[in-house]
N, C-alpha and C. Protein backbone atom coordinates (compact mmCIF):
# COMPACT_ATOMS: atom_id res chain seq x y z
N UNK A 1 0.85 -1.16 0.00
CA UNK A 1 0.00 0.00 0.00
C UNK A 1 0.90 1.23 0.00
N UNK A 2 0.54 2.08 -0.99
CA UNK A 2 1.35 3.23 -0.79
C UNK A 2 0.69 4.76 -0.30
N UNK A 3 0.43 5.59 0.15
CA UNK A 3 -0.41 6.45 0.60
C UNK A 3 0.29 7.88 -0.09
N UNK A 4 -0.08 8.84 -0.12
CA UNK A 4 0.97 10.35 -0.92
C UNK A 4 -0.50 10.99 -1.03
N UNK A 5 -0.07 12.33 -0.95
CA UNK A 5 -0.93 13.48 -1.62
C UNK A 5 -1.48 13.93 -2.11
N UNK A 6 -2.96 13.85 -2.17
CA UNK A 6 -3.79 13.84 -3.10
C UNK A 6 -3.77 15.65 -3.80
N UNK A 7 -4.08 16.04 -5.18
CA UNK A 7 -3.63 16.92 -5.44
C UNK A 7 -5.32 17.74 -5.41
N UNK A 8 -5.10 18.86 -4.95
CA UNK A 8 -7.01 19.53 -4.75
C UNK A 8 -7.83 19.26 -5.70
N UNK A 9 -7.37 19.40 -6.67
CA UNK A 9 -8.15 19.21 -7.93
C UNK A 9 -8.33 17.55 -8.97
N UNK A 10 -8.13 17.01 -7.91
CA UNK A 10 -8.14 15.63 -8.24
C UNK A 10 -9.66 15.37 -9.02
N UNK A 11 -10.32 14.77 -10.07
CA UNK A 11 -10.76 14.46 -10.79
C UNK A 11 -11.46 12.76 -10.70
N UNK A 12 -12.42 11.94 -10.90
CA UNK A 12 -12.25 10.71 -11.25
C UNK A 12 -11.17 10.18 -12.61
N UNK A 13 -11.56 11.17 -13.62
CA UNK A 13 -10.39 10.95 -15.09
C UNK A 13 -8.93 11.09 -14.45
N UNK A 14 -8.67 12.19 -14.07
CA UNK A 14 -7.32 12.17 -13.43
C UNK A 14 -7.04 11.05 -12.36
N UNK A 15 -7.89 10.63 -11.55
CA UNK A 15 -7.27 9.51 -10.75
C UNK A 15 -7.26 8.08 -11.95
N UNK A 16 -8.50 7.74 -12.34
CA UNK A 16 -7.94 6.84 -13.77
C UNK A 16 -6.86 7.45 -14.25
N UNK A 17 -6.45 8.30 -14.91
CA UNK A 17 -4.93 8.38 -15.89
C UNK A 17 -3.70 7.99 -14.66
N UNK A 18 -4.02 8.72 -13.28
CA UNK A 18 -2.67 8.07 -12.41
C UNK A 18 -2.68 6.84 -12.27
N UNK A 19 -3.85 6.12 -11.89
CA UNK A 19 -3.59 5.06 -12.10
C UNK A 19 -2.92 4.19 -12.83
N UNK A 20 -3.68 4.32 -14.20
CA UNK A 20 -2.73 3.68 -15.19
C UNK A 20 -1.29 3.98 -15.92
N UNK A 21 -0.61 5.42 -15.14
CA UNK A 21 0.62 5.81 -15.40
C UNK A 21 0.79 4.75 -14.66
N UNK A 22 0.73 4.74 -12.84
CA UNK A 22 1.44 4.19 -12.09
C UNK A 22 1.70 2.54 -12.32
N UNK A 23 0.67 2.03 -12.95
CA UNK A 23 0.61 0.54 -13.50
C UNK A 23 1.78 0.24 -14.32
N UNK A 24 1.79 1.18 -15.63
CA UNK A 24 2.63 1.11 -16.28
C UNK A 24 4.18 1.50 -16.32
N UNK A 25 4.43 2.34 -15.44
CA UNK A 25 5.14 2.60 -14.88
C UNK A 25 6.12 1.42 -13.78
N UNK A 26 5.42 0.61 -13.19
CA UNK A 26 5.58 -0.31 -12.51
C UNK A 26 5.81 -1.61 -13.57
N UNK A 27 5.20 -2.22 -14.13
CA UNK A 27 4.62 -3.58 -14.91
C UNK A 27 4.93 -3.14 -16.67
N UNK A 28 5.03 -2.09 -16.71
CA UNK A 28 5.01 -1.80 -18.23
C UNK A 28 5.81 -2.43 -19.19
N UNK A 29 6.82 -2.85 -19.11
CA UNK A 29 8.03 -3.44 -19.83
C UNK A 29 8.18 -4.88 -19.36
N UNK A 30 7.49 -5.62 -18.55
CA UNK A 30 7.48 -6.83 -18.67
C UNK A 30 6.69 -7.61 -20.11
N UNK A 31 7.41 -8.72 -20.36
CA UNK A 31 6.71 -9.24 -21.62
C UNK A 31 5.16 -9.42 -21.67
N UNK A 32 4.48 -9.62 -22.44
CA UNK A 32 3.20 -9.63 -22.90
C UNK A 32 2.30 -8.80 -21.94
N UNK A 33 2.62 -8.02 -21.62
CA UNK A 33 2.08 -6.67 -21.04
C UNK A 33 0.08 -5.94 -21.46
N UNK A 34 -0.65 -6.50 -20.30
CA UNK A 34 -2.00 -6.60 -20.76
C UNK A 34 -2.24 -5.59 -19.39
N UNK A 35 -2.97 -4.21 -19.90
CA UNK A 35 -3.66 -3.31 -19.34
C UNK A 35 -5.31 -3.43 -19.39
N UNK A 36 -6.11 -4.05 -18.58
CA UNK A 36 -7.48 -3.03 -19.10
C UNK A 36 -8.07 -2.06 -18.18
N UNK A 37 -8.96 -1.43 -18.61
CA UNK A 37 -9.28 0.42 -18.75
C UNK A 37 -9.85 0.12 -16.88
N UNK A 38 -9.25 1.90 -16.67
CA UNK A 38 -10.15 1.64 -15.02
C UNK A 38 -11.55 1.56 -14.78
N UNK A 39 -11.91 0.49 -13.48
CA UNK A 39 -13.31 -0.01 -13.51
C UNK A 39 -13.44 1.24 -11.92
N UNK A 40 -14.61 1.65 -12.20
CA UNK A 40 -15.43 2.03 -10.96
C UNK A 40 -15.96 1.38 -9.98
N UNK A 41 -15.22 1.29 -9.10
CA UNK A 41 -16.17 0.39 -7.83
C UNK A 41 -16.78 1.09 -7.06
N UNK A 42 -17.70 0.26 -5.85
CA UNK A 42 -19.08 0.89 -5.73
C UNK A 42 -18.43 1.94 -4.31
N UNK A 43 -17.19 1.49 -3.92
CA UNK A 43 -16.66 2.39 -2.76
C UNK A 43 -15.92 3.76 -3.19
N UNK A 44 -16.25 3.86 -4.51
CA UNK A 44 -15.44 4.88 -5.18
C UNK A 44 -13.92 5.18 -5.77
N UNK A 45 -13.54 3.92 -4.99
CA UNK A 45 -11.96 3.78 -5.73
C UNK A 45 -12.05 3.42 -7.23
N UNK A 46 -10.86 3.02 -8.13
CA UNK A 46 -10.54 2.81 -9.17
C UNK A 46 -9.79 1.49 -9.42
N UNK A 47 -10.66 0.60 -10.09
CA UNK A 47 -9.74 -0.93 -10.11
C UNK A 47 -9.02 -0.93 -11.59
N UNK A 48 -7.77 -1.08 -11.73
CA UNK A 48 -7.52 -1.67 -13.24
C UNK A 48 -6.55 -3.27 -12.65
N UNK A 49 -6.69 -4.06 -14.05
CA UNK A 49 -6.64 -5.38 -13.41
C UNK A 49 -5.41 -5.56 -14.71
N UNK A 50 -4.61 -6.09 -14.58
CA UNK A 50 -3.27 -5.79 -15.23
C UNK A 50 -2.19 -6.87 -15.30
N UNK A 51 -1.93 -7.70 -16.47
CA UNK A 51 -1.21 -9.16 -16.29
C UNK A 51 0.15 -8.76 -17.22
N UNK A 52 1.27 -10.09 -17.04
CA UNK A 52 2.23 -9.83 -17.38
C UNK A 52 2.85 -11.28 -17.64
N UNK A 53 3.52 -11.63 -18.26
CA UNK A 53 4.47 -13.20 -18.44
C UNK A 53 5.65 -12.98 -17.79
N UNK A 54 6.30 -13.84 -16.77
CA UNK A 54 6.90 -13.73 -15.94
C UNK A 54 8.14 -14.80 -16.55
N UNK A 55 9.16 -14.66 -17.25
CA UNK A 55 9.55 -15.93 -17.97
C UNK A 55 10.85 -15.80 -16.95
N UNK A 56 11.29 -15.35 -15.98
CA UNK A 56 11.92 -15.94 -15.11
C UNK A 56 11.48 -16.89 -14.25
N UNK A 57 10.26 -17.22 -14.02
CA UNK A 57 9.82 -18.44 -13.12
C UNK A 57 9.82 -20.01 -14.59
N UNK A 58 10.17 -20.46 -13.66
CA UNK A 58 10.21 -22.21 -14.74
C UNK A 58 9.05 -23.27 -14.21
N UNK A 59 8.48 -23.63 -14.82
CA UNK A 59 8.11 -22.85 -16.32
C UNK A 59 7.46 -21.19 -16.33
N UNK A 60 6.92 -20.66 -17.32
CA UNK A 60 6.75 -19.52 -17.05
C UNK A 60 5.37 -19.24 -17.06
N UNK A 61 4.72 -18.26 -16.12
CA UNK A 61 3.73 -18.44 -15.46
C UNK A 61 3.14 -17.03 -15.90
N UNK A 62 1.78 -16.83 -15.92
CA UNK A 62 1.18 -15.37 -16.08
C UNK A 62 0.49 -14.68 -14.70
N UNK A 63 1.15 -13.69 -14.35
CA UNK A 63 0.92 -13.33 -12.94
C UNK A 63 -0.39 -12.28 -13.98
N UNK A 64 -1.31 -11.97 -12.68
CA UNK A 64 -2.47 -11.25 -12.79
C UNK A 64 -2.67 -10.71 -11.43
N UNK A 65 -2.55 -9.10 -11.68
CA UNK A 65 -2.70 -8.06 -11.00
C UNK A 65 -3.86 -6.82 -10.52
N UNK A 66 -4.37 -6.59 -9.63
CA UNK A 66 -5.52 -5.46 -9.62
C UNK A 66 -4.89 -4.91 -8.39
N UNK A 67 -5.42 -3.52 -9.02
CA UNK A 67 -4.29 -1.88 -8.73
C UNK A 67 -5.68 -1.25 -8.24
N UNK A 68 -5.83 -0.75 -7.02
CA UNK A 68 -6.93 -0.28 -6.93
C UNK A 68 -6.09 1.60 -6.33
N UNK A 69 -6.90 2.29 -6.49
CA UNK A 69 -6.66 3.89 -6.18
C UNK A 69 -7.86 4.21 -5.50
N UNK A 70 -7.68 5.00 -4.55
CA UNK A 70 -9.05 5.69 -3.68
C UNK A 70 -8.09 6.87 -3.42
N UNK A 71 -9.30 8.03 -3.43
CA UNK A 71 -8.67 9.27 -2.85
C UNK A 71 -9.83 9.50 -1.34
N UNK A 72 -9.20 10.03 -0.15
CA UNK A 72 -9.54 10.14 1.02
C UNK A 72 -9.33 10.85 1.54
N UNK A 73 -10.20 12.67 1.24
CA UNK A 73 -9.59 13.76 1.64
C UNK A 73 -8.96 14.16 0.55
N UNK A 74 -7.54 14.66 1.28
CA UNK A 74 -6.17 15.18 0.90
C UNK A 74 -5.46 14.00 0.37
N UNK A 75 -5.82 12.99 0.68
CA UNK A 75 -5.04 11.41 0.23
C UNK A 75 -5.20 10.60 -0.81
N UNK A 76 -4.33 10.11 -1.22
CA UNK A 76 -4.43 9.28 -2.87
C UNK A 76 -3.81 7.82 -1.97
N UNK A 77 -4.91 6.46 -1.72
CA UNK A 77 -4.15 5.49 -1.25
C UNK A 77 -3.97 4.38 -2.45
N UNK A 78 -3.03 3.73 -2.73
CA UNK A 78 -2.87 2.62 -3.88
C UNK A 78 -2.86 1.73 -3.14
N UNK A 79 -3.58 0.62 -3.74
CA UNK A 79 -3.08 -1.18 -2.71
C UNK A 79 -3.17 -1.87 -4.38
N UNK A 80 -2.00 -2.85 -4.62
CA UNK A 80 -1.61 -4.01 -5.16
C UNK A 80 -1.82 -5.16 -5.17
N UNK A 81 -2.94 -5.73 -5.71
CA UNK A 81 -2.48 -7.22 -4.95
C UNK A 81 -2.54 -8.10 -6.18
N UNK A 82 -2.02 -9.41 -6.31
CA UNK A 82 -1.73 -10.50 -7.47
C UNK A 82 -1.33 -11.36 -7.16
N UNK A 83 -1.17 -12.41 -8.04
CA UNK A 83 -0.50 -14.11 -8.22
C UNK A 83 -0.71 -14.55 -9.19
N UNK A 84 -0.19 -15.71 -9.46
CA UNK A 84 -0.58 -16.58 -10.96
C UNK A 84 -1.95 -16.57 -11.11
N UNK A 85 -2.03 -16.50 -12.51
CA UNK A 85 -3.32 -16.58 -12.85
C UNK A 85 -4.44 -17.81 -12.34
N UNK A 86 -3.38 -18.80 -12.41
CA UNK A 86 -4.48 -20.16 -12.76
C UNK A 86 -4.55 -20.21 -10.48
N UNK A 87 -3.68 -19.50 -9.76
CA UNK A 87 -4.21 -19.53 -8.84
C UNK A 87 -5.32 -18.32 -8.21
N UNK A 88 -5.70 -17.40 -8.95
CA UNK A 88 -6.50 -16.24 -8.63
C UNK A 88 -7.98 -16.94 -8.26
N UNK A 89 -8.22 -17.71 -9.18
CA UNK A 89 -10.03 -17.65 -8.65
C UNK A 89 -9.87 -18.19 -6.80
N UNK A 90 -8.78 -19.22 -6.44
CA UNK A 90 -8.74 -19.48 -5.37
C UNK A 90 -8.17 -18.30 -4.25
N UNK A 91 -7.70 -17.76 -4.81
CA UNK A 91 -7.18 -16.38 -3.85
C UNK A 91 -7.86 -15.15 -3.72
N UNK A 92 -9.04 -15.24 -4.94
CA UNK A 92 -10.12 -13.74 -4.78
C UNK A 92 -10.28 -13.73 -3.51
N UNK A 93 -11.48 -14.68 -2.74
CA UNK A 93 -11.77 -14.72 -1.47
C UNK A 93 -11.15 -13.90 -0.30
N UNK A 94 -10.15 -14.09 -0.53
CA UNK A 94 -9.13 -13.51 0.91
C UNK A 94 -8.30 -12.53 0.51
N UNK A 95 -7.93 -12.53 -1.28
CA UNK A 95 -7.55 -10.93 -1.30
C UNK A 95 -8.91 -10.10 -1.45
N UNK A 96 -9.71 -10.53 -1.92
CA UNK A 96 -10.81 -9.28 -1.82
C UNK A 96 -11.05 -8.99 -0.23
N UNK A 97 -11.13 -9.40 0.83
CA UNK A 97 -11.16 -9.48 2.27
C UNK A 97 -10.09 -8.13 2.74
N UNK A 98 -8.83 -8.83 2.01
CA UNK A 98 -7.64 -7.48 2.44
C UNK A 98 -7.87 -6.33 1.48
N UNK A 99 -8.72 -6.17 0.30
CA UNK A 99 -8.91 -4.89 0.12
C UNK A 99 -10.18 -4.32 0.62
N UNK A 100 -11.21 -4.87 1.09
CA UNK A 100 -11.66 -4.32 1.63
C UNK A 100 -11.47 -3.86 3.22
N UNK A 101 -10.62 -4.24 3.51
CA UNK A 101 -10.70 -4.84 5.03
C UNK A 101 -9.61 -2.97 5.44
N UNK A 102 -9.13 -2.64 4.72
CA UNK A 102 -8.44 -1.58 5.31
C UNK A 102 -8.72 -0.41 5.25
N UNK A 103 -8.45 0.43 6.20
CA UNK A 103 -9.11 1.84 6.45
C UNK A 103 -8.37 3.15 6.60
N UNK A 104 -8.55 4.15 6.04
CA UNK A 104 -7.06 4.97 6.17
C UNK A 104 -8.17 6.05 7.19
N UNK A 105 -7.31 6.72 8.04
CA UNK A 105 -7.87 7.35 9.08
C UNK A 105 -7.80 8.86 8.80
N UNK A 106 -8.54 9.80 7.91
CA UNK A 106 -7.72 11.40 7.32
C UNK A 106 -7.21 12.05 8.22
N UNK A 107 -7.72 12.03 9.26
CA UNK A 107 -7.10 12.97 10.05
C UNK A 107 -5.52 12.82 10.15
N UNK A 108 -4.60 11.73 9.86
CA UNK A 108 -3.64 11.32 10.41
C UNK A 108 -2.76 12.09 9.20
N UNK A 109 -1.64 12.99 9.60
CA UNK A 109 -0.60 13.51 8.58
C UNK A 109 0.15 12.96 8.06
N UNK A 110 -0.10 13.12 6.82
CA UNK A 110 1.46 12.69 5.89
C UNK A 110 2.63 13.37 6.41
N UNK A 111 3.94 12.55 6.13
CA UNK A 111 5.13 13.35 6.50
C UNK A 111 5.54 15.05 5.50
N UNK A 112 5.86 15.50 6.27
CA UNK A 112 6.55 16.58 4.91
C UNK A 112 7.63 16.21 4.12
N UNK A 113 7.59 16.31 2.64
CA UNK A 113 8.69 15.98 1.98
C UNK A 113 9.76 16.54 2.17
């Protein structure tokens, strides 16, 4: 989870485009590199769900990723979560649990840069 500064004029379009900088930015240059477009969820964050071929694991495996963004206040929070594909339907359960399950508190200050 990464937490930073939400900028005043934050936007839903603008939090989709950070999003998918920050995806790509992260995951972008791994081989077979699969983005799709940000989804709206009903808590107001931003899901994009984002896979990649991992040909350093033997054999080589397709990891599958969802990038979620919420702004909270003054706050922009990101959470990550993924694994192999062919193990995701068994791992939704309990990662969907840890994204919902966490709470950022506004009142609490970011550090100063």
């Amino acid at each position: 989870m990464q937490i930073s500064r939400a900028a005043p004029d934050t936007t839903p379009q603008s939090l989709g485009a950070a999003l998918e900088r920050n995806v790509k930015e992260k995951f972008g240059d791994r081989p077979g590199f699969v983005l799709d477009p940000p989804i709206p969820q009903p808590d107001g964050s931003l899901q994009i769900v984002w896979s990649y071929e991992d040909i350093q694991a033997e054999p080589t495996v397709r990891i599958q990723g969802h990038s979620f963004l919420s702004q909270n206040d003054d706050k922009n929070t990101l959470l990550v979560v993924g694994g192999i594909v062919e193990q995701m339907p068994s791992l939704r359960d309990n990662l969907q649990k840890v994204v919902l399950s966490y709470r950022l508190d506004p009142k609490i200050p970011l550090p100063t840069p």
